[in-house]
Protein backbone atom coordinates (compact mmCIF):
# COMPACT_ATOMS: atom_id res chain seq x y z
CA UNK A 1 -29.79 -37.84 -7.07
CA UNK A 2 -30.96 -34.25 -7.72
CA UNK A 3 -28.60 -31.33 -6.89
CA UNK A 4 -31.31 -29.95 -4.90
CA UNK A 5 -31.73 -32.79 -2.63
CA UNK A 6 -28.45 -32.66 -1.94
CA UNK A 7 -28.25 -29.58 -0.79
CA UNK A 8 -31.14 -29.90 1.24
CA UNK A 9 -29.73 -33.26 2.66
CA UNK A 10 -27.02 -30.33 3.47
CA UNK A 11 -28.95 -28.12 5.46
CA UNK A 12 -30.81 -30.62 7.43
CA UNK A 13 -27.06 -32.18 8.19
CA UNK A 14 -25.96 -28.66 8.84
CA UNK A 15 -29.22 -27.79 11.26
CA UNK A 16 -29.07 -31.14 13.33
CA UNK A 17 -25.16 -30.88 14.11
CA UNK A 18 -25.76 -26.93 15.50
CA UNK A 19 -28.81 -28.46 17.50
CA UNK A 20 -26.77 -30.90 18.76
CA UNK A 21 -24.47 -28.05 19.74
CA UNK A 22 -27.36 -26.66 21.55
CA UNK A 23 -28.06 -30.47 23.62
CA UNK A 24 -24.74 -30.93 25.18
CA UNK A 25 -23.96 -30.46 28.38
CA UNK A 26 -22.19 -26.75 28.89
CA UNK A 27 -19.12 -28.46 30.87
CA UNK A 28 -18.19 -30.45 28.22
CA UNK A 29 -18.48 -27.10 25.92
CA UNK A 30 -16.24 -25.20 28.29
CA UNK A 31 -12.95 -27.86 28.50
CA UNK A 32 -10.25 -26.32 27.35
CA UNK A 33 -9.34 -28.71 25.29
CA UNK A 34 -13.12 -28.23 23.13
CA UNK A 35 -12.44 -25.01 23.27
CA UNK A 36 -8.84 -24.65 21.76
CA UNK A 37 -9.81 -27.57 19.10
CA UNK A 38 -13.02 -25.51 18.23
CA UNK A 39 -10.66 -22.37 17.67
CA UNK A 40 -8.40 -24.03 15.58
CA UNK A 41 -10.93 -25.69 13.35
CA UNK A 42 -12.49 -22.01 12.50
CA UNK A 43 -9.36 -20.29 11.99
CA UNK A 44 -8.18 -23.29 9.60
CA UNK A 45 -11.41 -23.75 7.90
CA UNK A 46 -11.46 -19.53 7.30
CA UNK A 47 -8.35 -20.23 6.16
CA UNK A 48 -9.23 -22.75 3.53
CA UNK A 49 -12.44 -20.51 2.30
CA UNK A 50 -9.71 -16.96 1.90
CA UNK A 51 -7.17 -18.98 0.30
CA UNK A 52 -10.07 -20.71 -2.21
CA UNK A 53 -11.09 -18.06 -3.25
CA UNK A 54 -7.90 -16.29 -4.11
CA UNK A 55 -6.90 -18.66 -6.17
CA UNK A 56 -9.49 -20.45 -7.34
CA UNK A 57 -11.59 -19.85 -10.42
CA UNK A 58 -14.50 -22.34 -10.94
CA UNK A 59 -12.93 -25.70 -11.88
CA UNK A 60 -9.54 -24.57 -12.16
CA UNK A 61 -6.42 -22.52 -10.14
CA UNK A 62 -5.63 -19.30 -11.34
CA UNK A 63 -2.79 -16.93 -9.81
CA UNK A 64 -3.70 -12.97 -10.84
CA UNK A 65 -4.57 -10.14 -8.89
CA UNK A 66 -6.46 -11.07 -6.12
CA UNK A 67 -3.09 -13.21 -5.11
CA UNK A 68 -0.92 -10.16 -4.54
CA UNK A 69 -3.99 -8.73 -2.57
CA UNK A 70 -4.17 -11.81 -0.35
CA UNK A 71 -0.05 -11.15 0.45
CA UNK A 72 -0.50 -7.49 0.67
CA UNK A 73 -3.28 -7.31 3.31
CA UNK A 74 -1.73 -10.44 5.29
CA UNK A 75 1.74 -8.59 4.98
CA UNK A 76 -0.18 -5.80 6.59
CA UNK A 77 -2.24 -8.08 9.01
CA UNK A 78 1.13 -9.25 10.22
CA UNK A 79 2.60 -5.51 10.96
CA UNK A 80 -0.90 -5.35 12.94
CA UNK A 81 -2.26 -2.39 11.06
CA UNK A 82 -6.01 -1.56 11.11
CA UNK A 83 -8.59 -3.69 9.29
CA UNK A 84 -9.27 -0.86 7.15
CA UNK A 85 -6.05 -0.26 6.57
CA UNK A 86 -6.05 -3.66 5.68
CA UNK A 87 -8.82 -3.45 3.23
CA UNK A 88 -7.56 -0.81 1.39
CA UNK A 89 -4.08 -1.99 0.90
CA UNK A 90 -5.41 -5.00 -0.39
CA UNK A 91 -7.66 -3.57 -2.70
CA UNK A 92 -5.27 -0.55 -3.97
CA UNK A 93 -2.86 -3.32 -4.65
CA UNK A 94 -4.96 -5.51 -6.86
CA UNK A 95 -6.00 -2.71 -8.85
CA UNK A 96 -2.07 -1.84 -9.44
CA UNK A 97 -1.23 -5.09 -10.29
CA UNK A 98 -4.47 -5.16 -12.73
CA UNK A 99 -3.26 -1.81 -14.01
CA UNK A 100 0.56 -3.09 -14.71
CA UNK A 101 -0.46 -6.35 -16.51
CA UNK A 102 -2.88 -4.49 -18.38
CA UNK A 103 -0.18 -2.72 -20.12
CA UNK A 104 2.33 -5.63 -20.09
């Protein structure tokens, strides 16, 4: 099959399961047991996406920079610091460890 039919196959997949979203009945959307399986699902499947793309580089794994970023800011996460706070210690952290291999 062509790539592009597959990724159309995709969206059409991806369009009917929010529609379906959109057809059920709101009191089986507000259980609390949909609800804290929902939250888990996006929190482990944002998890999966961050952690991807820290480490991965097309068809292969690859531990550099962008590692020590991912600790940094969830080091900082963890002390509950602001997002930009956040940001910026992950990105001034990269760019030392960049800087310090660079030389190695």
């Amino acid at each position: 099959m062509n790539l592009w039919l597959w990724v159309l196959l995709a969206c059409v997949l991806a369009y009917l399961t929010k529609l379906a979203g959109y057809l059920l009945p709101e009191k089986w959307t507000q259980d609390p047991r949909v609800m804290a399986y929902t939250g888990a699902m996006t929190i482990g499947l944002l998890s999966s996406l961050v952690l991807l793309n820290a480490v991965g580089d097309g068809q292969r794994l690859v531990l550099d920079a962008r590692m020590v970023a991912l600790l940094v800011a969830g080091l900082a996460l963890w002390r509950k610091l602001p997002y930009l706070v956040v940001v910026l210690l992950g990105a001034l952290s990269a760019a030392a460890w960049r800087w310090a291999m660079r030389g190695a």
